[in-house]
PDB file of N, CA and C in Angstrom:
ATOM      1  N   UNK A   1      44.628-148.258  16.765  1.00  0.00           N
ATOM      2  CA  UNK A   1      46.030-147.941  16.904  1.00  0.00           C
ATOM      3  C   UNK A   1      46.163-146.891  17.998  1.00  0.00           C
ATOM      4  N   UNK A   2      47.072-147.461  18.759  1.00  0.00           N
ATOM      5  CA  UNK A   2      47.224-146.290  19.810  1.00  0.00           C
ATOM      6  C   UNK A   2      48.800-145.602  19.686  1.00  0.00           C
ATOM      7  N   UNK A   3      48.553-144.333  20.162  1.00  0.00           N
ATOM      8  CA  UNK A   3      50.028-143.576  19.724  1.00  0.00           C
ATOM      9  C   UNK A   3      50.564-143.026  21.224  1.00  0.00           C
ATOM     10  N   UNK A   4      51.555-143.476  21.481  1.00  0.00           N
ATOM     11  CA  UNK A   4      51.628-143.390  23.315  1.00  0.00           C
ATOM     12  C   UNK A   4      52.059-141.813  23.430  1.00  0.00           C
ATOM     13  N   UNK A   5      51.810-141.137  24.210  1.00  0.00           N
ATOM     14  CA  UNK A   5      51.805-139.919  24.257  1.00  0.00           C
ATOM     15  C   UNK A   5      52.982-139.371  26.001  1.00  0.00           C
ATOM     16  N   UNK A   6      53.169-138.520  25.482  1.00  0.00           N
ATOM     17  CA  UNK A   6      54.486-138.073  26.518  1.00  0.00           C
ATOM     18  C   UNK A   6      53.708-137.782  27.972  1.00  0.00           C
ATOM     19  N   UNK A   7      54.353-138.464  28.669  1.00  0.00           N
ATOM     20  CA  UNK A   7      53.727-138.320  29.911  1.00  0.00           C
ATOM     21  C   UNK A   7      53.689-136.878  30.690  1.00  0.00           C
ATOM     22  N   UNK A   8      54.772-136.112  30.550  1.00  0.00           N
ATOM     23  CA  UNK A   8      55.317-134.876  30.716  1.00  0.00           C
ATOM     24  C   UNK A   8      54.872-133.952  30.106  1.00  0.00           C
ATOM     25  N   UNK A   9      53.136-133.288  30.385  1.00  0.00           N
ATOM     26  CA  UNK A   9      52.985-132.286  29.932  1.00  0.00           C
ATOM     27  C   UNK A   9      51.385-132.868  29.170  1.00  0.00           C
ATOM     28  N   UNK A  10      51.353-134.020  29.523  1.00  0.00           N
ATOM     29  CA  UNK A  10      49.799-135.139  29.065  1.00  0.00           C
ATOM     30  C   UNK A  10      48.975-134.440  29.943  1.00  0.00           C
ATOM     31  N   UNK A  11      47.523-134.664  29.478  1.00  0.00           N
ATOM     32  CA  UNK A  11      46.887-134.075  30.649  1.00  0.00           C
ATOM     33  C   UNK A  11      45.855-136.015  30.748  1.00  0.00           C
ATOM     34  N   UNK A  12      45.436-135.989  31.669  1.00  0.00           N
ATOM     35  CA  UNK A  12      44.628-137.688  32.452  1.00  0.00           C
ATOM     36  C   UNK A  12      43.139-137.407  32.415  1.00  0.00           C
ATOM     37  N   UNK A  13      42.198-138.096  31.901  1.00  0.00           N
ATOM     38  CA  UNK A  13      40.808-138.387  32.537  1.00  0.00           C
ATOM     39  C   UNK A  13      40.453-139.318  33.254  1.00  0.00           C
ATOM     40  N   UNK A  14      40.050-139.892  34.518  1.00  0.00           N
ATOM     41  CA  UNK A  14      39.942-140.963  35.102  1.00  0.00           C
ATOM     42  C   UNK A  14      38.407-140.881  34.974  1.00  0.00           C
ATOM     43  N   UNK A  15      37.972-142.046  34.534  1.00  0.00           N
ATOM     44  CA  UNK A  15      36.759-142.486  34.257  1.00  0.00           C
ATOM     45  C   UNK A  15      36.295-143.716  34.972  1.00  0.00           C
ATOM     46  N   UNK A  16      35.342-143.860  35.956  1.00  0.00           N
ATOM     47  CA  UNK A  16      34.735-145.278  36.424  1.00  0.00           C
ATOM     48  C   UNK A  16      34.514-146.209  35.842  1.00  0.00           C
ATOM     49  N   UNK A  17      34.296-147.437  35.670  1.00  0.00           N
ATOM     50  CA  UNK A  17      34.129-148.675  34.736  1.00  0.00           C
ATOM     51  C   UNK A  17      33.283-149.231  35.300  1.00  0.00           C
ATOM     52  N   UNK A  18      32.462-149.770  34.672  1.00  0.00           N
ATOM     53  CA  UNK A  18      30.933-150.767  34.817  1.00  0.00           C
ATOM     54  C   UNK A  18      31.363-152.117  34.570  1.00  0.00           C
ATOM     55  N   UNK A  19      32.149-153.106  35.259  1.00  0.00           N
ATOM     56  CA  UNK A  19      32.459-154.293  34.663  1.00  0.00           C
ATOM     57  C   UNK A  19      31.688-155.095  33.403  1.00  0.00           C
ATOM     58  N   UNK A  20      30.254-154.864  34.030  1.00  0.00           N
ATOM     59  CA  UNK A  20      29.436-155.904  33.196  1.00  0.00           C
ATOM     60  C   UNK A  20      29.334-154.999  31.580  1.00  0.00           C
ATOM     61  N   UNK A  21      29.790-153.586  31.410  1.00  0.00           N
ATOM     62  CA  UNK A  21      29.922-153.023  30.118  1.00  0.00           C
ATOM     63  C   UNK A  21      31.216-152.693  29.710  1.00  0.00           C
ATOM     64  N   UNK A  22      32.158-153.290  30.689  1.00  0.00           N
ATOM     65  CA  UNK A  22      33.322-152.672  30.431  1.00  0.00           C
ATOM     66  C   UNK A  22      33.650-152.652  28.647  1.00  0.00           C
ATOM     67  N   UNK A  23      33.663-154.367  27.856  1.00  0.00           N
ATOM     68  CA  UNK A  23      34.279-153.691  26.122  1.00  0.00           C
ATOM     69  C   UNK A  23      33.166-152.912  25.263  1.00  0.00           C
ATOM     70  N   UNK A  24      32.118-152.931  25.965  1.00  0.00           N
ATOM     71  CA  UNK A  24      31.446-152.142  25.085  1.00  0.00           C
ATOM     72  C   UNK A  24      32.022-150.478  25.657  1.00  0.00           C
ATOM     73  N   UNK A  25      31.942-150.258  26.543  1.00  0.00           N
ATOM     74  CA  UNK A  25      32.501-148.697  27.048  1.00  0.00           C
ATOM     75  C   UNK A  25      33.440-148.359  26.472  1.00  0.00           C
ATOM     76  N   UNK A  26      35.178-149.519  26.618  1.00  0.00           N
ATOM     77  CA  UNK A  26      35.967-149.101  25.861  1.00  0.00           C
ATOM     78  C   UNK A  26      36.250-149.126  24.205  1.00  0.00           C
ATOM     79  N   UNK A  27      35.133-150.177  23.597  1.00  0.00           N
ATOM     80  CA  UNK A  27      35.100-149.379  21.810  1.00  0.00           C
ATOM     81  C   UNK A  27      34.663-148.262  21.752  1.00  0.00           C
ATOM     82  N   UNK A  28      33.748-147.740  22.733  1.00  0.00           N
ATOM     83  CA  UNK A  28      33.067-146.563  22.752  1.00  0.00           C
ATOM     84  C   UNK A  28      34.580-145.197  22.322  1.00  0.00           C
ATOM     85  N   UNK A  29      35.157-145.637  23.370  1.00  0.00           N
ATOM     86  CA  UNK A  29      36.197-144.550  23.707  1.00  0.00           C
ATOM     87  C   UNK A  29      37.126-144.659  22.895  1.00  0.00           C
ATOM     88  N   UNK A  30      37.844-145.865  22.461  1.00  0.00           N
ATOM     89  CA  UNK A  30      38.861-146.085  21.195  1.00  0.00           C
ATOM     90  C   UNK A  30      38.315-145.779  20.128  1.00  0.00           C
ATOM     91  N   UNK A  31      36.708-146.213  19.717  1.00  0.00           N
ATOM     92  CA  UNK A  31      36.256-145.731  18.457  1.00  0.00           C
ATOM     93  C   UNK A  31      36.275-144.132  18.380  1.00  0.00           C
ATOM     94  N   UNK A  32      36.241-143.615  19.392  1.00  0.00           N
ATOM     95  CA  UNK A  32      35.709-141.844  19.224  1.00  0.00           C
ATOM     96  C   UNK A  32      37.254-141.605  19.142  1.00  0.00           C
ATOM     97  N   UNK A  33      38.199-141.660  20.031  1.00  0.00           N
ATOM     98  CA  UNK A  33      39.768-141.486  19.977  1.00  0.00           C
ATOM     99  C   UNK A  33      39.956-141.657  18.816  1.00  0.00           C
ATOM    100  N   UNK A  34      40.055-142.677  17.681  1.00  0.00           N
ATOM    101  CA  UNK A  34      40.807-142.821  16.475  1.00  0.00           C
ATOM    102  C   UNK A  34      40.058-142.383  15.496  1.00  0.00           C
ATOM    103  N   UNK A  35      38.389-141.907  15.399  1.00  0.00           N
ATOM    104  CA  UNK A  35      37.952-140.866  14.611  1.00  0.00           C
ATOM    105  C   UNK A  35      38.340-139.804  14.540  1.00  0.00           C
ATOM    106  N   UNK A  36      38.859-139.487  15.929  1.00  0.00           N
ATOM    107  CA  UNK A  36      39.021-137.748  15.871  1.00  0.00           C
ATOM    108  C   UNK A  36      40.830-137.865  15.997  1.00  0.00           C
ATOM    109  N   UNK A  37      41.473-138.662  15.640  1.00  0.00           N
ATOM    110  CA  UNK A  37      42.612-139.163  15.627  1.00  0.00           C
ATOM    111  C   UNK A  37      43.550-138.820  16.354  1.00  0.00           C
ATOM    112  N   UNK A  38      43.126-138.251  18.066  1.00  0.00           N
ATOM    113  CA  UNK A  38      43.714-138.174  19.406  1.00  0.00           C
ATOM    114  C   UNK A  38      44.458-139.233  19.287  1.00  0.00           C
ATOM    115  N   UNK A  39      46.180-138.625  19.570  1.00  0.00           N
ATOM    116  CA  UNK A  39      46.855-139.714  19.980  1.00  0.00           C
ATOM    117  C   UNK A  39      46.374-139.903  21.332  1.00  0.00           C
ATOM    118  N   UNK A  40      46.828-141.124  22.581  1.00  0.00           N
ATOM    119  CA  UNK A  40      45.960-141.042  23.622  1.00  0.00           C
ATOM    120  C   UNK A  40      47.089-142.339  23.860  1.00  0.00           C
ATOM    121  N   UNK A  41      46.850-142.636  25.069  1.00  0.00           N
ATOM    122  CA  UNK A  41      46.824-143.748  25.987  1.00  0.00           C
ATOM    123  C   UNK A  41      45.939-143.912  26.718  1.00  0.00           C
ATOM    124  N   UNK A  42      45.797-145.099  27.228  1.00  0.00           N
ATOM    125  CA  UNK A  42      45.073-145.942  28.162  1.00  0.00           C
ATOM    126  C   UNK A  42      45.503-146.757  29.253  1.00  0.00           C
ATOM    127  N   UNK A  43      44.712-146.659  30.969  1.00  0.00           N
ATOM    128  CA  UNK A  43      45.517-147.800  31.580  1.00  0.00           C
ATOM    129  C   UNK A  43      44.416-147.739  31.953  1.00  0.00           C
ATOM    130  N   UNK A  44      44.112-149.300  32.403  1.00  0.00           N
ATOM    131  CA  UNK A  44      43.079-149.629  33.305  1.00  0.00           C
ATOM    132  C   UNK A  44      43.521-150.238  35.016  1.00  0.00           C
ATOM    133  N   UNK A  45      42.607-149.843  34.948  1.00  0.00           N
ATOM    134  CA  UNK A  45      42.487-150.192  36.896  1.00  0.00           C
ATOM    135  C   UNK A  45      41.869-151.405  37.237  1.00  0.00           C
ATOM    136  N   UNK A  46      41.630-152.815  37.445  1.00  0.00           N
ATOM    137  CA  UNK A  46      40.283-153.375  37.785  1.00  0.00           C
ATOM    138  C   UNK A  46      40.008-154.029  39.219  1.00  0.00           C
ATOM    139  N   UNK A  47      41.357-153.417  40.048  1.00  0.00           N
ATOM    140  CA  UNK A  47      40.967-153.848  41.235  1.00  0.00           C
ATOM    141  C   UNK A  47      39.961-153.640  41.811  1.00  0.00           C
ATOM    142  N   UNK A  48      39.571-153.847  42.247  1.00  0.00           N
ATOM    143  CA  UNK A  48      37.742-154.510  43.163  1.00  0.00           C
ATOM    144  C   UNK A  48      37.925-152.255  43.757  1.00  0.00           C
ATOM    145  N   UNK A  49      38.844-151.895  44.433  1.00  0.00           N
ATOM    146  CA  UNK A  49      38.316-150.619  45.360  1.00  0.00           C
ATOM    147  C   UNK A  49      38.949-149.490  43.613  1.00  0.00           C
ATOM    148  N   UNK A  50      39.106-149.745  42.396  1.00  0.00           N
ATOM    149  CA  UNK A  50      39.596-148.949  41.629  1.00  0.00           C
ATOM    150  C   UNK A  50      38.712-148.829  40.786  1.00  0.00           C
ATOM    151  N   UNK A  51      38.806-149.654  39.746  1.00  0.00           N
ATOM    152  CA  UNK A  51      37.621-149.909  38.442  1.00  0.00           C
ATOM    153  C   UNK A  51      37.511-149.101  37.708  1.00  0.00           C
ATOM    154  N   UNK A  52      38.739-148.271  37.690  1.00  0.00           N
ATOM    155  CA  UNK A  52      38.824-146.771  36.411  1.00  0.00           C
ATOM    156  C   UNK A  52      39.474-147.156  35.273  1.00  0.00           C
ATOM    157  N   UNK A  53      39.417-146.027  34.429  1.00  0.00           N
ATOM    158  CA  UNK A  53      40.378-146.475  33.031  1.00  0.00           C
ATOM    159  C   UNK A  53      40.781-144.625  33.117  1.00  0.00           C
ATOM    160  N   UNK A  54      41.883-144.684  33.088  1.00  0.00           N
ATOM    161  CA  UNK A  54      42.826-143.202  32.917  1.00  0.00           C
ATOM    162  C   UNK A  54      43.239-143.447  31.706  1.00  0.00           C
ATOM    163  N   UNK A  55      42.597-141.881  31.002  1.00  0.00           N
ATOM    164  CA  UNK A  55      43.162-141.999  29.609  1.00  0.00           C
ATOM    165  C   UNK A  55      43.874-140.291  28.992  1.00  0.00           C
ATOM    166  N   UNK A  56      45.300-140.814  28.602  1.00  0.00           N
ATOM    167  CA  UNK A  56      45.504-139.469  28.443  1.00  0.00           C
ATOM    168  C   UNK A  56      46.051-139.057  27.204  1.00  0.00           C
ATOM    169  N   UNK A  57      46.056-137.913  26.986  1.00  0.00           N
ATOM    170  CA  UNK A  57      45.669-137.337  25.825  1.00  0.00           C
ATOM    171  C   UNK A  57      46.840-136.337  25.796  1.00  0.00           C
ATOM    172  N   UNK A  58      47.085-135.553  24.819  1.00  0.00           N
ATOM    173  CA  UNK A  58      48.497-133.892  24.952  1.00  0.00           C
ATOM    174  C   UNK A  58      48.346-132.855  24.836  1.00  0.00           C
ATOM    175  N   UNK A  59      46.852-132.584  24.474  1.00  0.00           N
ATOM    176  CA  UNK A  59      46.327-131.049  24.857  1.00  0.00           C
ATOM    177  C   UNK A  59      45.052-131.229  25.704  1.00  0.00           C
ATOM    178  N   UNK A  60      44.851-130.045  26.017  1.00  0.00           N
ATOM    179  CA  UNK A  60      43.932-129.596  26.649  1.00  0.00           C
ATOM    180  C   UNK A  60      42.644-129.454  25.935  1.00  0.00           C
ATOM    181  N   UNK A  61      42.529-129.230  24.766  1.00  0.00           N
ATOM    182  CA  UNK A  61      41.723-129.157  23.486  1.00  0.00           C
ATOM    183  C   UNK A  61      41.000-130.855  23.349  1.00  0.00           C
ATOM    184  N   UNK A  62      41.428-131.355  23.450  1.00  0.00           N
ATOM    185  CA  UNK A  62      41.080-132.848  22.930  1.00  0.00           C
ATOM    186  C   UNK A  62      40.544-133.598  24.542  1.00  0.00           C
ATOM    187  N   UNK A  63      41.338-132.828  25.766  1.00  0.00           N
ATOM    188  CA  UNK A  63      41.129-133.298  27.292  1.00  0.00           C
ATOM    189  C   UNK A  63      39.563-133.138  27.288  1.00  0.00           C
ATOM    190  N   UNK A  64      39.434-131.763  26.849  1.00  0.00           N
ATOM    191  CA  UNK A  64      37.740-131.412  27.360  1.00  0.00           C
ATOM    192  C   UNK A  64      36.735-132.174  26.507  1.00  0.00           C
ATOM    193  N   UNK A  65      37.081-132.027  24.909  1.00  0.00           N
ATOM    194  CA  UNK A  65      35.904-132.604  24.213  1.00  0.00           C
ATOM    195  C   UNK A  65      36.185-134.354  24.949  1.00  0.00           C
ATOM    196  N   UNK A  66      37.426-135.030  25.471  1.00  0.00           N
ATOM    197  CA  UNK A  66      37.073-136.071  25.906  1.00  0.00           C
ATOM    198  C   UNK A  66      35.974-136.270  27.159  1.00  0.00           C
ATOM    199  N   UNK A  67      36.727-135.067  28.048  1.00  0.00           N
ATOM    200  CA  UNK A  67      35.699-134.912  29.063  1.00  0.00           C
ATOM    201  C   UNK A  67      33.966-134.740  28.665  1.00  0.00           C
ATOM    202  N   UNK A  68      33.948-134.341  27.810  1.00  0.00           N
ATOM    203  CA  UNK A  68      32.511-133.935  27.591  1.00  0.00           C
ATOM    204  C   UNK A  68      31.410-134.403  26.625  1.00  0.00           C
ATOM    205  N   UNK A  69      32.344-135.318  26.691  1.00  0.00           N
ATOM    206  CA  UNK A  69      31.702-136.624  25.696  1.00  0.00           C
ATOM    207  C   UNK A  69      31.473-138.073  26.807  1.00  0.00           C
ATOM    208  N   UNK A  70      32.400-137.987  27.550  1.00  0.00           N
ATOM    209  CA  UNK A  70      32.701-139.612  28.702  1.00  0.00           C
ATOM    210  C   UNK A  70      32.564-139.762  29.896  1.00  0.00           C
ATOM    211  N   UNK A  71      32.507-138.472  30.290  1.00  0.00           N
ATOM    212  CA  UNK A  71      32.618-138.097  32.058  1.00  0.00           C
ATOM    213  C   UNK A  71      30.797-137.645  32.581  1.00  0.00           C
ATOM    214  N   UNK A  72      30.496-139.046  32.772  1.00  0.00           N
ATOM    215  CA  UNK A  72      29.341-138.488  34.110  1.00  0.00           C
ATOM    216  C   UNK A  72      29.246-137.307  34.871  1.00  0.00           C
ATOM    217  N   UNK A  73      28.252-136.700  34.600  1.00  0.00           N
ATOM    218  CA  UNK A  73      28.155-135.379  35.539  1.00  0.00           C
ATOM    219  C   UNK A  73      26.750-135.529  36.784  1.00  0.00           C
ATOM    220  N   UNK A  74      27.878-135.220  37.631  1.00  0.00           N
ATOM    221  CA  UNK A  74      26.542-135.366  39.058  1.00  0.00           C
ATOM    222  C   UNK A  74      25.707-133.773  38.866  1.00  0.00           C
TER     223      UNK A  74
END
């Protein structure tokens, strides 16, 4: 279940997508979202130069543990 969240004041993670894992990546991310029961949205990207999924969330609190659970670090 997704709970659409106010765009005005949302904060965004843009995350890269692996086509060949893409539904396994995103149960990954819906399963952890509705455990920790982040309302959230989702949009995906899959044009060939995009291939992200922006997902946003309404605090800053829930932004980071997303970040720091999903976001590749160079």
């Amino acid at each position: 279940m997704t709970t659409p969240v106010d765009v005005v004041g949302g904060l965004s993670i843009d995350l890269p997508l692996e086509p060949r894992i893409l539904n396994e990546h995103l149960f990954d991310i819906g399963l952890w979202l509705m455990e920790r029961e982040i309302p959230h949205q989702g949009r995906i990207s899959m044009e060939p130069k995009h291939r992200r999924i922006r997902v946003s969330v309404s605090n800053a609190k829930d932004a980071m543990a997303f970040s720091d659970r999903f976001v590749m670090r160079v």
